[in-house]
N, C-alpha and C. Protein backbone atom coordinates (compact mmCIF):
# COMPACT_ATOMS: atom_id res chain seq x y z
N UNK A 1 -46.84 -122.20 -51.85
CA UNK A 1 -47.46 -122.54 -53.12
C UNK A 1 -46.84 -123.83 -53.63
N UNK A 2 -47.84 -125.03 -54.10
CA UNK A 2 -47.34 -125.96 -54.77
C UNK A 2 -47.73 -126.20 -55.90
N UNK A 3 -47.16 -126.78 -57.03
CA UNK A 3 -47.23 -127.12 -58.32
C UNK A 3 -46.80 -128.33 -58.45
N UNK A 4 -47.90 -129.40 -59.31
CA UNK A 4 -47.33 -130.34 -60.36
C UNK A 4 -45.78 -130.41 -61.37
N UNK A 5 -45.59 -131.02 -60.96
CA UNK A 5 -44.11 -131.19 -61.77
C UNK A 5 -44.27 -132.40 -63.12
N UNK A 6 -43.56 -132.31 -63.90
CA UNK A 6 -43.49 -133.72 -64.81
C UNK A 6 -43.20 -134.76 -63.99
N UNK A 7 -43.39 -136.08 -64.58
CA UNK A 7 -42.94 -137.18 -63.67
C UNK A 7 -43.45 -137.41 -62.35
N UNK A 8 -44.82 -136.55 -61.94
CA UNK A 8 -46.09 -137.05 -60.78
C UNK A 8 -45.20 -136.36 -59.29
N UNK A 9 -44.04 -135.50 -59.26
CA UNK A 9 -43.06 -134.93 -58.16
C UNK A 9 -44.04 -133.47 -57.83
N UNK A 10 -44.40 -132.99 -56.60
CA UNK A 10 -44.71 -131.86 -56.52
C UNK A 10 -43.45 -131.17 -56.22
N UNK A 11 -43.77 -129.53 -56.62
CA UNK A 11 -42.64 -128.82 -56.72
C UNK A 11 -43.17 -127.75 -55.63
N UNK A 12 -42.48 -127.45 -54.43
CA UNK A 12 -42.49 -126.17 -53.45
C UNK A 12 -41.67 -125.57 -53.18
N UNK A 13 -42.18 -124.04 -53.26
CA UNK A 13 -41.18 -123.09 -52.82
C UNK A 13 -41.30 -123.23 -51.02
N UNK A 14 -39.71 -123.30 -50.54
CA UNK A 14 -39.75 -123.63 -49.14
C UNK A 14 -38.80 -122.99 -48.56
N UNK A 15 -38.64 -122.02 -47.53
CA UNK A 15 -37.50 -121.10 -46.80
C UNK A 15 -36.39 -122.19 -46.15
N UNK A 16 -35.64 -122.13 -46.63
CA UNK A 16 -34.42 -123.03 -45.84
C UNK A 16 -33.08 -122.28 -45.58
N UNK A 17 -32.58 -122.68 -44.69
CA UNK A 17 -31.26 -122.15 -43.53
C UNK A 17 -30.07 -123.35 -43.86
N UNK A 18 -29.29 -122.72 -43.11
CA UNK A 18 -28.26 -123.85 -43.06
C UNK A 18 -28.40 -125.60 -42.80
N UNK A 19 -29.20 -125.32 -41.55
CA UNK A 19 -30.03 -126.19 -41.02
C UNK A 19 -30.97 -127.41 -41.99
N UNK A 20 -31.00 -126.77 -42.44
CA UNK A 20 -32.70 -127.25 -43.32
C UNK A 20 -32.32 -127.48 -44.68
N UNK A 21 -31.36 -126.87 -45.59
CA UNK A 21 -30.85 -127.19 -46.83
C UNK A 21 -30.75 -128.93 -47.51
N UNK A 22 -31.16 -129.03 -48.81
CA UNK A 22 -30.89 -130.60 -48.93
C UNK A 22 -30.30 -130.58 -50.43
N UNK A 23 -29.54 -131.75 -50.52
CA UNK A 23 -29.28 -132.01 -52.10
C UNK A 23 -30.37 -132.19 -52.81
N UNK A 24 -30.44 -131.55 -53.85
CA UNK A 24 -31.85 -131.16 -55.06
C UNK A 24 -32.07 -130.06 -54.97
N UNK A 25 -32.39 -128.89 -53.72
CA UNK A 25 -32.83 -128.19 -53.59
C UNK A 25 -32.47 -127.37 -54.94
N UNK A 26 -33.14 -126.35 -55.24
CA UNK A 26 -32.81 -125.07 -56.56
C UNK A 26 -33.29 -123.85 -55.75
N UNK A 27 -31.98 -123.31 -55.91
CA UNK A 27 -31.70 -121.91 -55.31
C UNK A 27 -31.56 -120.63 -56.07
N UNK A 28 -32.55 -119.78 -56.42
CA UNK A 28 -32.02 -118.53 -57.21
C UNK A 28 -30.89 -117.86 -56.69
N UNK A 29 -29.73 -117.78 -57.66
CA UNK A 29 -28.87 -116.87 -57.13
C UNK A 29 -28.51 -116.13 -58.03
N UNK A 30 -28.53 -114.46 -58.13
CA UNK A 30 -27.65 -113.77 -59.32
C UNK A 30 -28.87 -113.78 -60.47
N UNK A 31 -30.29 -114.18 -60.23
CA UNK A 31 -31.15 -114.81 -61.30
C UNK A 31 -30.89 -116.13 -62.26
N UNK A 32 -30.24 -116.75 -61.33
CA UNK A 32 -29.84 -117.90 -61.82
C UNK A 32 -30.35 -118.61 -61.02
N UNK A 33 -31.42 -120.11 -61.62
CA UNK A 33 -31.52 -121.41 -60.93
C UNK A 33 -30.38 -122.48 -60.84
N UNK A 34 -30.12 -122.16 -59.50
CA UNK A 34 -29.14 -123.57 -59.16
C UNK A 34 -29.35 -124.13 -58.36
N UNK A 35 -28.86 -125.69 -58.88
CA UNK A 35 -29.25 -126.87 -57.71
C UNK A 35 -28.36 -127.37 -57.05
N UNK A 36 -28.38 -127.79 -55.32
CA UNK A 36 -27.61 -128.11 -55.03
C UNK A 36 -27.34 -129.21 -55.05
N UNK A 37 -25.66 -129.67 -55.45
CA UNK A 37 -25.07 -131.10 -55.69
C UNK A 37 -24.71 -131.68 -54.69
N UNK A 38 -23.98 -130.74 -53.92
CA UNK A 38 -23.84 -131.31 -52.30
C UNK A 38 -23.21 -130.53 -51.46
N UNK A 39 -22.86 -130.74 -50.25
CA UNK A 39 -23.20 -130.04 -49.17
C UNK A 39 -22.02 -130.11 -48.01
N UNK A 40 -21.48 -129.20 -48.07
CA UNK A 40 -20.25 -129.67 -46.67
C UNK A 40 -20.68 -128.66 -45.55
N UNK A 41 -20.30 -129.43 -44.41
CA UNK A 41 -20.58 -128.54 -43.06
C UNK A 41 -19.64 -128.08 -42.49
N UNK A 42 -19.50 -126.99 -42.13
CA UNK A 42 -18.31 -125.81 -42.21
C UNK A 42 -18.63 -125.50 -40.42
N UNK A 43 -17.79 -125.00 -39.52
CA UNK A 43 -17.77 -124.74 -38.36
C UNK A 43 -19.01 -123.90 -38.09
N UNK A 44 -19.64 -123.60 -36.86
CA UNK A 44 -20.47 -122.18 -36.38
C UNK A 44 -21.76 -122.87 -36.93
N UNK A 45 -22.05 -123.85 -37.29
CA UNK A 45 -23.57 -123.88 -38.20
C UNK A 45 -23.09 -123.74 -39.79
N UNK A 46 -22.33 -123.25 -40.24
CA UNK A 46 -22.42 -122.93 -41.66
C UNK A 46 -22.84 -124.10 -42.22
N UNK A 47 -22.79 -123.77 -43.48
CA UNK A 47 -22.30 -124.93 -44.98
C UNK A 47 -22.06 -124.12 -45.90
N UNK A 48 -21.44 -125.50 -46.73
CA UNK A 48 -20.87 -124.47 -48.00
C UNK A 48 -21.55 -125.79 -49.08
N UNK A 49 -22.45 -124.93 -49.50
CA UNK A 49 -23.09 -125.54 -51.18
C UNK A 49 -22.38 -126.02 -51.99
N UNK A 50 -22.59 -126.96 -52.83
CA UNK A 50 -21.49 -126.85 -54.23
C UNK A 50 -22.79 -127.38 -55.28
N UNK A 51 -22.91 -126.48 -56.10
CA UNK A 51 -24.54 -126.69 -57.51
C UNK A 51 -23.52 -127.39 -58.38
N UNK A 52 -24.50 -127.87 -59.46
CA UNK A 52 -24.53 -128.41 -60.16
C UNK A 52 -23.30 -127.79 -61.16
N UNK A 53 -23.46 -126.38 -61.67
CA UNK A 53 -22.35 -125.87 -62.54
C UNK A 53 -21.22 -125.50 -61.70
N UNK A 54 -20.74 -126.14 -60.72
CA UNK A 54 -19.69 -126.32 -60.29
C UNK A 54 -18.86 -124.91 -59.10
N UNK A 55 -20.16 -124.21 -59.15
CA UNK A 55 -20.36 -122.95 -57.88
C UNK A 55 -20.12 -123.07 -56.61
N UNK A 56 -19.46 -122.42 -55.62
CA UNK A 56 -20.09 -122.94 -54.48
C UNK A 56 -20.16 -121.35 -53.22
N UNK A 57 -21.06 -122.13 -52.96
CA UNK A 57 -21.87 -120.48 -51.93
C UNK A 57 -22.01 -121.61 -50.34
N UNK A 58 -21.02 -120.38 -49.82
CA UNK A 58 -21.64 -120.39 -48.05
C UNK A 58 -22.64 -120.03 -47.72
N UNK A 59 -23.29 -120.29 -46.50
CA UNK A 59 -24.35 -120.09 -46.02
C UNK A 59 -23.75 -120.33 -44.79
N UNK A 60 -24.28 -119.08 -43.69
CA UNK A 60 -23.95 -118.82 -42.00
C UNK A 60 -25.13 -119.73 -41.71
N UNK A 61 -25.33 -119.45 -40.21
CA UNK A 61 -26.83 -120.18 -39.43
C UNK A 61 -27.66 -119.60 -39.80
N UNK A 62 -27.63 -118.01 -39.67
CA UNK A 62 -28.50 -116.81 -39.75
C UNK A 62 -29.01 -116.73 -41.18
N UNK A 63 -28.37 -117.22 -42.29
CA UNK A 63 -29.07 -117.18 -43.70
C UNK A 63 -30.39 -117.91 -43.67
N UNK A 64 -31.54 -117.18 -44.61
CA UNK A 64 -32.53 -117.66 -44.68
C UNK A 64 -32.45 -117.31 -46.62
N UNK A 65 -32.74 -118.45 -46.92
CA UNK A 65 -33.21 -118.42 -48.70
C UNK A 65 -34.63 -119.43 -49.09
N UNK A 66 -35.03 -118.66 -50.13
CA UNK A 66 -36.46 -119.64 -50.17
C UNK A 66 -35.40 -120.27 -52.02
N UNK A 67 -36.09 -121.45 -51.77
CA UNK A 67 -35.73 -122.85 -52.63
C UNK A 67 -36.85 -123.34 -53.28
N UNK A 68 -36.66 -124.02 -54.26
CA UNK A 68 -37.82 -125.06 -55.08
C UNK A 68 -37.06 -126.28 -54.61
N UNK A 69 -38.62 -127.11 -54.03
CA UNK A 69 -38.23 -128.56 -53.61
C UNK A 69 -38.89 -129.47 -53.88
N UNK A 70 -38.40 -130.49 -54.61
CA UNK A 70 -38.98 -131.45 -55.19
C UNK A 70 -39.19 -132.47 -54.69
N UNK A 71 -40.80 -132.95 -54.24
CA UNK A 71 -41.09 -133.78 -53.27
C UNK A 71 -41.93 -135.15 -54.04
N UNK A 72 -41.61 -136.19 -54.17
CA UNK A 72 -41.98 -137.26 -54.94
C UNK A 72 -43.63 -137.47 -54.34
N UNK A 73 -44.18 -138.11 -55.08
CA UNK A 73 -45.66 -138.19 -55.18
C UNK A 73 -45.60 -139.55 -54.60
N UNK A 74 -46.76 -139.59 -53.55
CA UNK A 74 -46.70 -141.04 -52.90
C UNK A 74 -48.20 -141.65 -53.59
């Protein structure tokens, strides 16, 4: 599913892995929207997130989370 965003950006919900994760992404966690600020790569495939309020969550290879991603309007 995609949606109009303010500022002409479409907004999609998109399944992402370790693999596939990007800075911007917004991740529900706990019922909380958080975005990720940035991104370190940890041995085995991992990463370890770090959001915006200053959180930070691992992710194995095997994690799968769906994200809002904000894709600029061409």
């Amino acid at each position: 599913m995609s949606n109009w965003a303010p500022g002409g950006a479409l907004a999609s919900n998109v399944e992402i892995t370790a693999a596939t994760v990007l800075r911007g992404d917004v991740i529900q966690v706990g019922g909380r929207a958080c975005r990720v600020r940035d991104l370190f790569q940890l041995p085995q495939g991992a990463k370890q997130l770090l959001f915006d309020s200053g959180e930070l969550l691992t992710i194995n290879g095997r994690t799968r989370l769906v994200a809002v991603r904000m894709m600029r309007r061409r």
